[in-house]
Protein backbone atom coordinates (compact mmCIF):
# COMPACT_ATOMS: atom_id res chain seq x y z
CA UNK A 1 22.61 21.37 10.73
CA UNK A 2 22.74 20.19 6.88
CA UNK A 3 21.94 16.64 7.54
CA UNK A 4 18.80 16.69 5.75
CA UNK A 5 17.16 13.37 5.87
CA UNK A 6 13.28 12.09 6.21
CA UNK A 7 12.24 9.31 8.79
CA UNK A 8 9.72 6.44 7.12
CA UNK A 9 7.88 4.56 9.83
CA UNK A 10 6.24 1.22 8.36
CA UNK A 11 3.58 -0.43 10.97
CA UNK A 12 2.56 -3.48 11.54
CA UNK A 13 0.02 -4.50 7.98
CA UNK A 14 2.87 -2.78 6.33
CA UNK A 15 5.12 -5.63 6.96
CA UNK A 16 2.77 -7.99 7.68
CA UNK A 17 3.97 -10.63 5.12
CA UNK A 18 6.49 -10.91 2.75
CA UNK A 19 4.84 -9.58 -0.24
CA UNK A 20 4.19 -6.50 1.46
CA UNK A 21 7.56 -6.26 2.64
CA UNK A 22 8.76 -5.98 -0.82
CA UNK A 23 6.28 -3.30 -1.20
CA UNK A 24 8.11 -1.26 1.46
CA UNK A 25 11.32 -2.13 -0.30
CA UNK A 26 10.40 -0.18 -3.58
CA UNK A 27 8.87 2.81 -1.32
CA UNK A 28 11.96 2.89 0.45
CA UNK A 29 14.34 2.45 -2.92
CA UNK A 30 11.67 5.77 -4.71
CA UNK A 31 13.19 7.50 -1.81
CA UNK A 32 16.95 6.81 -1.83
CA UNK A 33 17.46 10.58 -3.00
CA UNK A 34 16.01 12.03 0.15
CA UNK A 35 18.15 9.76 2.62
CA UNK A 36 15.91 7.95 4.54
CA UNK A 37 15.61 6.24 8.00
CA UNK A 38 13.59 3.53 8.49
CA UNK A 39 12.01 3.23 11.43
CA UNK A 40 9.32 -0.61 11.71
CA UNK A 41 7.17 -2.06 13.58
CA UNK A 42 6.49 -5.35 14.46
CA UNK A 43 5.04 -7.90 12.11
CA UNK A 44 1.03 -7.72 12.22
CA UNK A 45 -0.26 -9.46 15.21
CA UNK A 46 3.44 -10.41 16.39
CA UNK A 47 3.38 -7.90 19.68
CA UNK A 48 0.06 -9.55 20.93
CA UNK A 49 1.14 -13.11 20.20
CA UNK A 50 4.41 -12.27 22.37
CA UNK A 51 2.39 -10.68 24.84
CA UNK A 52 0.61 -13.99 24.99
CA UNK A 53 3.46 -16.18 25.51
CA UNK A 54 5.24 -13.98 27.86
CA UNK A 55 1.77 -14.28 30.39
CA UNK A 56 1.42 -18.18 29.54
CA UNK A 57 5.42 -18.63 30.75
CA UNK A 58 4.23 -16.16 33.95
CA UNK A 59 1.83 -18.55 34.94
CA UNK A 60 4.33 -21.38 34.77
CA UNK A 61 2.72 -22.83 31.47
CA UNK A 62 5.81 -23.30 29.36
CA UNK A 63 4.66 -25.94 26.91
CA UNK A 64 1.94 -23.43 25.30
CA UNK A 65 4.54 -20.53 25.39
CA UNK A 66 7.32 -22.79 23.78
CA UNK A 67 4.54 -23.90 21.11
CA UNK A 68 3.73 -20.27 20.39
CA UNK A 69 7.48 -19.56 20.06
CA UNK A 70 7.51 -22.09 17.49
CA UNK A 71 5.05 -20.41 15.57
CA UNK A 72 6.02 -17.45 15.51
CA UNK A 73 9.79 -19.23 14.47
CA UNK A 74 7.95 -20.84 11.41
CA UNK A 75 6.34 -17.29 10.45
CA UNK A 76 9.67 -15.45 10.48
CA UNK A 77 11.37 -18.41 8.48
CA UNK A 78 8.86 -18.69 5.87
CA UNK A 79 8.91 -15.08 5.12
CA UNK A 80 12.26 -14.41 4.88
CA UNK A 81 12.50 -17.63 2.78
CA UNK A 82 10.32 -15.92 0.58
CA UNK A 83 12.04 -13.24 0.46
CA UNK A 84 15.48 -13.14 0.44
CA UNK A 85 16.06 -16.51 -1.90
CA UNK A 86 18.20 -19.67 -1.09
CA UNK A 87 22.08 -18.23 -0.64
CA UNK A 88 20.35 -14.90 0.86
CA UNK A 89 18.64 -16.93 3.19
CA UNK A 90 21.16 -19.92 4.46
CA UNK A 91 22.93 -16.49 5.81
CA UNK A 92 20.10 -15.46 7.53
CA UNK A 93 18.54 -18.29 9.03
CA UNK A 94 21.29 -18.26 11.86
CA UNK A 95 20.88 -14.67 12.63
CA UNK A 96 16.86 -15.78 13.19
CA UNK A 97 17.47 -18.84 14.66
CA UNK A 98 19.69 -17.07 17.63
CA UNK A 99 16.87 -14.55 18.26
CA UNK A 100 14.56 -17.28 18.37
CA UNK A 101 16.58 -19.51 21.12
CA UNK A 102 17.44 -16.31 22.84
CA UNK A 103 13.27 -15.66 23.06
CA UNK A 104 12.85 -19.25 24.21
CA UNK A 105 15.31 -19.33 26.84
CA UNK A 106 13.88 -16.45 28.17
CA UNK A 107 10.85 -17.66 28.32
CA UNK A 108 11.58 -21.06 30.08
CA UNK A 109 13.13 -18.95 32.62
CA UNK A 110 10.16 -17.19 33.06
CA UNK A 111 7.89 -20.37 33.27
CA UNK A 112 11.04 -21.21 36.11
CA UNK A 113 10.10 -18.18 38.01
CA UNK A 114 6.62 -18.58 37.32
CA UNK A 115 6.42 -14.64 37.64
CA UNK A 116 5.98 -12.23 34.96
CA UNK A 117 7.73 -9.21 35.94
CA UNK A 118 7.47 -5.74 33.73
CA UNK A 119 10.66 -5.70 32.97
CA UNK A 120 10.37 -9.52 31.76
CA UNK A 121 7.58 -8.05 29.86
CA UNK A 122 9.47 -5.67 27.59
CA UNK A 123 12.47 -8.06 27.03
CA UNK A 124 9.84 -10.55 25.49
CA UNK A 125 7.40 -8.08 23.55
CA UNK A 126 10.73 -6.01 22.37
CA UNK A 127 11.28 -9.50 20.11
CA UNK A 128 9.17 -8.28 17.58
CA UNK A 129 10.77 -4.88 16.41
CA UNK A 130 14.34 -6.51 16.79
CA UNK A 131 13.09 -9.19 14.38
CA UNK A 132 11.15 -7.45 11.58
CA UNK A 133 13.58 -5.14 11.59
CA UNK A 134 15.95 -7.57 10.86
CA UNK A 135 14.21 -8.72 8.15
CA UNK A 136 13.46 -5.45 6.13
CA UNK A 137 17.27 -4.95 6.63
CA UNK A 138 17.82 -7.98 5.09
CA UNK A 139 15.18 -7.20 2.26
CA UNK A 140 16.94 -4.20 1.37
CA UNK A 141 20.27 -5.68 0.89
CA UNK A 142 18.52 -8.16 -1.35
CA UNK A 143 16.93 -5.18 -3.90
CA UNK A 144 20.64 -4.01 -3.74
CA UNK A 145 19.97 -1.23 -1.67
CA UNK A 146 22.82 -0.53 1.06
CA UNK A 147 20.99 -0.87 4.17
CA UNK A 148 22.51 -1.09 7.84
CA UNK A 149 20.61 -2.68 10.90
CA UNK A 150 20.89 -0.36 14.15
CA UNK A 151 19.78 -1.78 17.17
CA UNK A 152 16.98 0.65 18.46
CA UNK A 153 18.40 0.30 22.06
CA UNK A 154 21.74 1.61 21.48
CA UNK A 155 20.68 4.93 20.89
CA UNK A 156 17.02 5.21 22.14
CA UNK A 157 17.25 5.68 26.26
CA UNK A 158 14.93 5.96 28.29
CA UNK A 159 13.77 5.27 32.13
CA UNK A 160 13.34 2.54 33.78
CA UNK A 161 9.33 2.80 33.62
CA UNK A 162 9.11 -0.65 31.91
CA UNK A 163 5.87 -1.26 29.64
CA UNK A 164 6.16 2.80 29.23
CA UNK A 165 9.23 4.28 29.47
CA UNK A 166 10.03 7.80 28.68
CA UNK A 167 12.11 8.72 26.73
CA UNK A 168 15.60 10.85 27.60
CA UNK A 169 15.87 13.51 25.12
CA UNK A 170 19.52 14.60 25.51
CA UNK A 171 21.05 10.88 25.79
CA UNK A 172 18.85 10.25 22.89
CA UNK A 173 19.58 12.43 20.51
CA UNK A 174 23.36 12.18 21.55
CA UNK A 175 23.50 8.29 20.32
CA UNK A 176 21.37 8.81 17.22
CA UNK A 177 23.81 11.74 16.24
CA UNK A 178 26.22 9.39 16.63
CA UNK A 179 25.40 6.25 15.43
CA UNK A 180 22.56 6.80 12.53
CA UNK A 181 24.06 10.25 11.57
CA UNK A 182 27.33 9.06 9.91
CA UNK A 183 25.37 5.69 8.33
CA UNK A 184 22.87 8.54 6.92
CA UNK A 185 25.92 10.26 5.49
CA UNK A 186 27.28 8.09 3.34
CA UNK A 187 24.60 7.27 1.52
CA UNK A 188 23.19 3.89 3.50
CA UNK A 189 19.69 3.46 4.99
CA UNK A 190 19.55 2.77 8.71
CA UNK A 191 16.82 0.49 9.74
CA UNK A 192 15.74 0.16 13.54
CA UNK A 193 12.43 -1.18 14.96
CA UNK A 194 10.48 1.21 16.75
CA UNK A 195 8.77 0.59 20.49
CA UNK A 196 11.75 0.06 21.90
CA UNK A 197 15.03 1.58 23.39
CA UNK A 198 17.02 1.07 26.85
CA UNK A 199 17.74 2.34 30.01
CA UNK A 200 21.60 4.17 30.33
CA UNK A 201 22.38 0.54 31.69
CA UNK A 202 21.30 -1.16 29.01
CA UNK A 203 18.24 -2.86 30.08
CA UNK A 204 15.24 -2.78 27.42
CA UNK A 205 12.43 -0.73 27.85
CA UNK A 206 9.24 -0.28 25.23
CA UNK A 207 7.41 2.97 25.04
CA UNK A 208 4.05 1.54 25.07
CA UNK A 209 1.99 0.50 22.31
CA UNK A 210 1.75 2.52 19.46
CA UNK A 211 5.54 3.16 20.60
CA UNK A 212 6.55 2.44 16.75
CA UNK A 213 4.53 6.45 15.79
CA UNK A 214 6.68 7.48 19.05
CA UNK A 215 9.93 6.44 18.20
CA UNK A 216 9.58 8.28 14.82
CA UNK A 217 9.19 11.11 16.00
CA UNK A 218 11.94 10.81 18.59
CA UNK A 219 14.43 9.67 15.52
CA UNK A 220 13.06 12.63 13.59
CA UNK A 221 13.39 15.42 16.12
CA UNK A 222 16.61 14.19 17.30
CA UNK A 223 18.10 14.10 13.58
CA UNK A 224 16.29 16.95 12.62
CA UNK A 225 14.43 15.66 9.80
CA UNK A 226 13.03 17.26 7.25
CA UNK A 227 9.64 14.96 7.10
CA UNK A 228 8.47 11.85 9.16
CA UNK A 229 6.25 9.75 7.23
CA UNK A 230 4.00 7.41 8.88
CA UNK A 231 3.12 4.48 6.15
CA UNK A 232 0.03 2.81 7.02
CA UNK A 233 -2.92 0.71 5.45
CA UNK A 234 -5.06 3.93 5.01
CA UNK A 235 -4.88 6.72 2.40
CA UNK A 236 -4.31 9.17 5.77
CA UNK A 237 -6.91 11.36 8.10
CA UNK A 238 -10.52 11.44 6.79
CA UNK A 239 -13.57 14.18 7.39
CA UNK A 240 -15.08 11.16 9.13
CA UNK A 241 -15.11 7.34 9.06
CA UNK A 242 -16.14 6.23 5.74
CA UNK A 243 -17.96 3.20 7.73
CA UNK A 244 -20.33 5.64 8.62
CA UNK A 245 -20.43 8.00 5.54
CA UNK A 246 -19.20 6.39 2.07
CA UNK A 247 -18.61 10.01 0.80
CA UNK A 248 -16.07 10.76 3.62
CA UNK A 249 -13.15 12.37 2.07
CA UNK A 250 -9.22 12.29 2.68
CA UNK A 251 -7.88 15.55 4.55
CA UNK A 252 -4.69 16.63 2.88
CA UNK A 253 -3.38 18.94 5.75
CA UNK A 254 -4.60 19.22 9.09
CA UNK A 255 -3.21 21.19 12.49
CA UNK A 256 -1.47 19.21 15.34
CA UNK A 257 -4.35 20.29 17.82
CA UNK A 258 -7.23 18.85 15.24
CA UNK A 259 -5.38 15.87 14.41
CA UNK A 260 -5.09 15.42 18.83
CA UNK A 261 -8.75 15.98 19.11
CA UNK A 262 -9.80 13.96 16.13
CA UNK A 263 -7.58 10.97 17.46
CA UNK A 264 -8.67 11.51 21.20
CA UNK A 265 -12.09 11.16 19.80
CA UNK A 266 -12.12 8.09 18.40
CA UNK A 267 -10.07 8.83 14.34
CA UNK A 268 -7.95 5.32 14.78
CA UNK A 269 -5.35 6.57 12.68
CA UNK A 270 -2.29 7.98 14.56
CA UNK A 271 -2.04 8.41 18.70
CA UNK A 272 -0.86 12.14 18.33
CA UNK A 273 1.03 12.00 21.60
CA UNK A 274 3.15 10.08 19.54
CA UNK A 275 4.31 12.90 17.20
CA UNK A 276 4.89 15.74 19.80
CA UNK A 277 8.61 15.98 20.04
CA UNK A 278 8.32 16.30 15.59
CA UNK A 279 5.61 18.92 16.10
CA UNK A 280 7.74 20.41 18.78
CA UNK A 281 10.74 20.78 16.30
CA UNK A 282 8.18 22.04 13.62
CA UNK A 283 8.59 18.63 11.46
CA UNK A 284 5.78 18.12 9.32
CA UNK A 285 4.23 14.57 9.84
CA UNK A 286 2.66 13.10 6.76
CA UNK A 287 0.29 9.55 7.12
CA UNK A 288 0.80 7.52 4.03
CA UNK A 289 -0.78 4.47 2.63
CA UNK A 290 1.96 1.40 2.03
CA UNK A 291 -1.21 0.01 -0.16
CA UNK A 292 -1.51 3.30 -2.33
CA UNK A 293 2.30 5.02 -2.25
CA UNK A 294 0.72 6.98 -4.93
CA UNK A 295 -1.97 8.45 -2.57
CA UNK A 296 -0.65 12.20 -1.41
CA UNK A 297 -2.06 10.99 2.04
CA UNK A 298 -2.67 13.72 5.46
CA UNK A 299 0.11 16.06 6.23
CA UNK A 300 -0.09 17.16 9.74
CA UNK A 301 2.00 20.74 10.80
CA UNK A 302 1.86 22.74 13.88
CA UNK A 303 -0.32 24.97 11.92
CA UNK A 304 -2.66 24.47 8.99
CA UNK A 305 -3.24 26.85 6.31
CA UNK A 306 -6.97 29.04 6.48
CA UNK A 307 -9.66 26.31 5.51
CA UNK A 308 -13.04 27.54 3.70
CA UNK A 309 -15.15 24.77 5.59
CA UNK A 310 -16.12 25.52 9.15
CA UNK A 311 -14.79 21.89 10.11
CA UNK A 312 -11.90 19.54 9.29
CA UNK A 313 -13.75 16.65 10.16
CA UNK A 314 -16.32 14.84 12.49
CA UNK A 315 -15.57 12.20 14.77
CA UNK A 316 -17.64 9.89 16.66
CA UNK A 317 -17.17 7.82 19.98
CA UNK A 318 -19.33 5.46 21.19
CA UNK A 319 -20.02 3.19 24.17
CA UNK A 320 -20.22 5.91 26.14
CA UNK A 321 -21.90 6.33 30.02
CA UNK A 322 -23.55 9.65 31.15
CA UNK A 323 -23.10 10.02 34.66
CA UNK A 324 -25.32 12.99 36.59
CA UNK A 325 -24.11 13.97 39.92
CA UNK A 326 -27.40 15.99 41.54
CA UNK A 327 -26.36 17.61 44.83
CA UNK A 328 -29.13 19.90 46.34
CA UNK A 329 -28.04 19.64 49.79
CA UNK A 330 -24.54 20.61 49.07
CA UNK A 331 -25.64 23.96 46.12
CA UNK A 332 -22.28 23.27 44.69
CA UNK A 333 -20.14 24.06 47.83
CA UNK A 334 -16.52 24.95 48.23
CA UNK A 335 -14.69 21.68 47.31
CA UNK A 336 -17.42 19.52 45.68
CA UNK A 337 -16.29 19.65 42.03
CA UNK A 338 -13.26 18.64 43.63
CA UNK A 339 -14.71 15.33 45.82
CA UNK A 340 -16.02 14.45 42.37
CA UNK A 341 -13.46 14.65 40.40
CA UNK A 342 -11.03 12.44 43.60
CA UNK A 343 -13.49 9.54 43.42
CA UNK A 344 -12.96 9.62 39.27
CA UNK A 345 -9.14 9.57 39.93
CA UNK A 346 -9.55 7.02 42.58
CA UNK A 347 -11.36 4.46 40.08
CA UNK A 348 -8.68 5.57 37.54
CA UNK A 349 -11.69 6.57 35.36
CA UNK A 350 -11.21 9.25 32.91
CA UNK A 351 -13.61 11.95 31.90
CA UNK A 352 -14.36 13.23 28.37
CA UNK A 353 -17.38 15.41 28.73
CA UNK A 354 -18.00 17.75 31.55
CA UNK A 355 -21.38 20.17 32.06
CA UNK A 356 -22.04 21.94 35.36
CA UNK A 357 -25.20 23.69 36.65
CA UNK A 358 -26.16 25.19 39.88
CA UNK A 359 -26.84 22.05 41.50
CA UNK A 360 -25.24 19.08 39.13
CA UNK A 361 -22.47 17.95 36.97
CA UNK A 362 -22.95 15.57 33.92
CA UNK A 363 -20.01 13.88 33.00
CA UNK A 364 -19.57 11.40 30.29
CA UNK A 365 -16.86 8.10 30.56
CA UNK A 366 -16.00 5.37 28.30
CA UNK A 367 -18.20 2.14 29.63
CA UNK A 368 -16.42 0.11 31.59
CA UNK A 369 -17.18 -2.43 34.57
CA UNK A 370 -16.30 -0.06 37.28
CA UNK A 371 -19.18 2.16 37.15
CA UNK A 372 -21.78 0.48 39.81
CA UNK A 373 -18.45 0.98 42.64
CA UNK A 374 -17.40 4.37 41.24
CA UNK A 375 -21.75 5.51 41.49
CA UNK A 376 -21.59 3.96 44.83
CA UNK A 377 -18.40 5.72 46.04
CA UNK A 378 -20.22 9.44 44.38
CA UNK A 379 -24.02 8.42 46.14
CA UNK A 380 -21.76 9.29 49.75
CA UNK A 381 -21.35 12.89 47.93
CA UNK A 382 -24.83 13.40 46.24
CA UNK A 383 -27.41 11.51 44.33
CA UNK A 384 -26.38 9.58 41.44
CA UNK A 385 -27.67 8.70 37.79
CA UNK A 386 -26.01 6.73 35.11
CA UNK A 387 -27.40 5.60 31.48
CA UNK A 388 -25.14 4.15 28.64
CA UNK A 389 -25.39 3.40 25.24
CA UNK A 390 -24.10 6.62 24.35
CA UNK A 391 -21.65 8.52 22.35
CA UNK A 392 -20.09 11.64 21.66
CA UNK A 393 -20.18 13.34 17.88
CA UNK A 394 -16.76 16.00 18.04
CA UNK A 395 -16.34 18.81 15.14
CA UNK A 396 -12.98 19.87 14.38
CA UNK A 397 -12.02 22.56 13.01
CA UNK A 398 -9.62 26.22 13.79
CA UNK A 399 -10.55 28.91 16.15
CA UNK A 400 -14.19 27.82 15.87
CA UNK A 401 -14.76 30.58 18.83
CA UNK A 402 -14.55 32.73 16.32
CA UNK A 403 -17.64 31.90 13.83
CA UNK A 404 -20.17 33.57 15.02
CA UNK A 405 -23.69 31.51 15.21
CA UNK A 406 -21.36 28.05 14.82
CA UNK A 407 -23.58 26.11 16.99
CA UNK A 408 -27.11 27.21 15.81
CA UNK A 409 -25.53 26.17 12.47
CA UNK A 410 -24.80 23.02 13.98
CA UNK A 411 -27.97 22.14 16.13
CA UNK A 412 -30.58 23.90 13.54
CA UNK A 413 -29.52 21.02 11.65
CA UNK A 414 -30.08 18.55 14.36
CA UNK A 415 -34.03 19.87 15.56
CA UNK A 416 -35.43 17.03 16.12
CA UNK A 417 -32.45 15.11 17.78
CA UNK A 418 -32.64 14.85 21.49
CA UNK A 419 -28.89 15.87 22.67
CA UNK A 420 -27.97 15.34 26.15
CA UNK A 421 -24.90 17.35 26.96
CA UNK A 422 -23.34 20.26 24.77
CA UNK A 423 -19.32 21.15 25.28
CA UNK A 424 -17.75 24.55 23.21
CA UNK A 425 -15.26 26.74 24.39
CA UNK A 426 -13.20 24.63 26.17
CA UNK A 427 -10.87 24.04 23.23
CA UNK A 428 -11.02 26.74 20.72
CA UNK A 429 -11.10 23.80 17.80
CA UNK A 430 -14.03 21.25 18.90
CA UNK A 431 -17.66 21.69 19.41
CA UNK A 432 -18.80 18.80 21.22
CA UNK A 433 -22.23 16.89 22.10
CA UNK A 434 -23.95 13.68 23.62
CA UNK A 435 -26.27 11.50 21.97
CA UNK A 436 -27.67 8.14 21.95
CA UNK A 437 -25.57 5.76 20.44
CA UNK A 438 -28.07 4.60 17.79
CA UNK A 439 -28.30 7.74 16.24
CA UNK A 440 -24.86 7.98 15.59
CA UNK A 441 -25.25 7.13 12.09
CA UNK A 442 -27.93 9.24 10.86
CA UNK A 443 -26.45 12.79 12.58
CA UNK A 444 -22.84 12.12 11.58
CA UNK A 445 -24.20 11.81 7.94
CA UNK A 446 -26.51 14.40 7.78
CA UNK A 447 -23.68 16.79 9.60
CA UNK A 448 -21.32 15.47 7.19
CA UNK A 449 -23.69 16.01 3.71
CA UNK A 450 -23.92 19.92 5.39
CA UNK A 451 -20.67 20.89 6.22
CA UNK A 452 -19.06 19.05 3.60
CA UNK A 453 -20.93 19.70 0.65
CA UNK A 454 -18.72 22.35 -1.11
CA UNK A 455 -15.20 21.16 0.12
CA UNK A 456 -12.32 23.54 -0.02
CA UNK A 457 -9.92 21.61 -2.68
CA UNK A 458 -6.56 22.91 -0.76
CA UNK A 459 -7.92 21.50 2.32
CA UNK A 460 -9.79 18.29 1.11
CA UNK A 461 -8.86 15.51 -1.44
């Protein structure tokens, strides 16, 4: 379909003020030749103060939502005052000020009501996107770059799922074939704010946070791109957090699968849900660094090139709660797994870690409050143990399977560290075990100073 093009997605810190703003500007102007679409989130912080305001108007408390609309107001004004200069501005401040009276009516109508509704709930957070995307829009024109606002929600549609819609493929890639397509032709750069689209009757829908990754993905694979690049405030995907190991190093290209584990396991980087329908096309997703342009950041491909290192990276997640189901009465009978695993769905818990024996399963969960009901629910089945203060340690790497002696390698090195649960095989790509939290530290940087030593410089910056 010649309409080559690339899809730049700017979060949140990338636009978080106006200097950085005009930071995206110039990334956006070094790309002119390779056609770009723009696709931005959000100012930092804005979503959650919206959020905010939307559940102070829900519980009829419309003075402290107005004041937080004001706020905001001021934020947005200041910026683009600092940005676009005075003529450039006296334009703009109506096109602001509408948005703004439109978010305030809606909220005294809420604090009316004195109900919050879901669907209220994306109309108000949806403010964000629709404003910052206004702004970069605006920014453009003023670096004399020919820029043209679209309006996410005529050509994203979706469900009616509000606070995570899904996304309709075919209606979807209809509109943006006809609406960005032709801007993208001759020669201007279409800027829409991500997180949010519409339902085929035109009511607006976001698709859930981190929506801005998701709606990059859905521009790319619907236009085909030949790139999506996902500007952040970190140089892209490291062999673990440098918090824990100063020597961590940048990965320059990783799989889709590794990048999904890594970020399921705790990498805060990109939610990699978010990039299937690229992946699905076969679009290369690069994570860039609107701090460091210069930086050649993480590429991320449905498959990466041979690596000499075992491992891609290590990741680490903590607060984590063993729980040990013991059932000698029932020796594993037909249709106890399955009792288990109903009382986890029906306390909406979900597992990360599962080990099974003759006559008990260890599972591990993210802490949260509603473990005493969920052990009292499992004590009807069998007895019941829980300890927290855990946290699972996940290496990444390809068809680890494969390597024969992989996890002596990896627990030789770990002797005199007392693991509690041990996971391989599952996924082809992770080798995964339990420890106590404190530890954390010392085994992810003595696993790192092993496998890491001798990097392979096509894999590792």
């Amino acid at each position: 379909m010649g309409n080559r093009c690339i899809v730049m997605k700017f979060g949140g810190t990338s636009v978080g003020d106006a200097r950085a703003i005009q930071r995206v500007a110039s990334i956006v102007r070094d790309r002119l030749a390779q056609r770009p679409v723009v696709v931005v989130s959000a100012m930092a912080r804005v979503t959650d103060q919206l959020l905010e305001m939307a559940r102070a108007a829900g519980c009829g408390n419309r003075k402290s939502a107005l004041t937080l609309a004001r706020e905001l107001r001021e934020r947005h004004y200041n910026t683009a005052g600092e940005l676009l200069g005075t003529a450039l501005f006296t334009q703009f401040h109506g096109d602001l000020g509408g948005e703004f009276e439109q978010l305030e009516e809606l909220l005294r109508g809420i604090a009316a009501v004195g109900e919050l509704t879901p669907r209220t709930t994306d109309h108000v957070a949806s403010f964000g996107e629709v404003l910052s995307s206004k702004l970069l829009s605006a920014a453009l024109s003023a670096h004399q770059i020919d820029s043209a606002l679209v309006d996410a929600r005529t050509c994203v549609v979706t469900d009616d799922a509000f606070t995570r819609a899904t996304p309709l493929f075919e209606d979807t890639n209809r509109k943006l074939r006809d609406t960005v397509l032709p801007l993208v032709e001759r020669g201007c750069v279409p800027v829409m704010g991500g997180f949010i689209g519409a339902t085929r009757s035109g009511i607006t829908t976001t698709i859930g946070r981190g929506g801005s990754d998701f709606s990059a993905s859905i521009v790319g694979a619907g236009l085909e791109a030949e790139k999506i690049e996902i500007w952040t405030d970190v140089d892209g995907m490291m062999t673990t957090d440098p918090n824990l190991c100063p020597d961590a190093r940048r990965i320059k290209v990783i799989s889709f699968a590794e990048a999904a584990e890594l970020a399921y396991f705790g990498a805060k980087v990109l939610h990699p849900a978010t990039v299937l329908p690229a992946i699905q096309k076969n679009i290369p997703v690069y994570i860039l660094n609107s701090h460091n342009p210069a930086c050649a950041g993480t590429r991320i491909s449905a498959r990466a090139p041979h690596s000499k290192n075992f491992f891609k990276a290590i990741a680490a997640k903590k607060r984590i709660t063993i729980v040990d189901v013991a059932a000698p009465r029932m020796l594993l009978a037909h249709g106890f797994l399955r009792a288990i695993f109903e009382a986890f769905d029906r306390h909406r818990m979900a597992v990360d870690v599962v080990s099974t024996s003759e006559v008990s399963v260890s599972l591990t969960l993210d802490s949260n409050e509603s473990i005493p009901a969920l052990a009292a629910d499992l004590a009807r089945l069998a007895d019941v143990k829980y300890e927290g203060r855990k946290a699972i340690v996940c290496l990444v790497g390809e068809n680890l399977r494969e390597i024969p002696g992989i996890a002596a390698h990896v627990f030789g090195e770990l002797a005199d560290i007392k693991i509690r649960m041990i996971s391989q095989g599952a996924s082809e790509i992770n080798l995964t075990f339990v420890i106590d939290e404190d530890l954390v530290p010392a085994v992810v940087g003595r696993l790192h100073r092993v496998f890491f030593a001798d990097p392979d410089p096509d894999t590792f910056a």
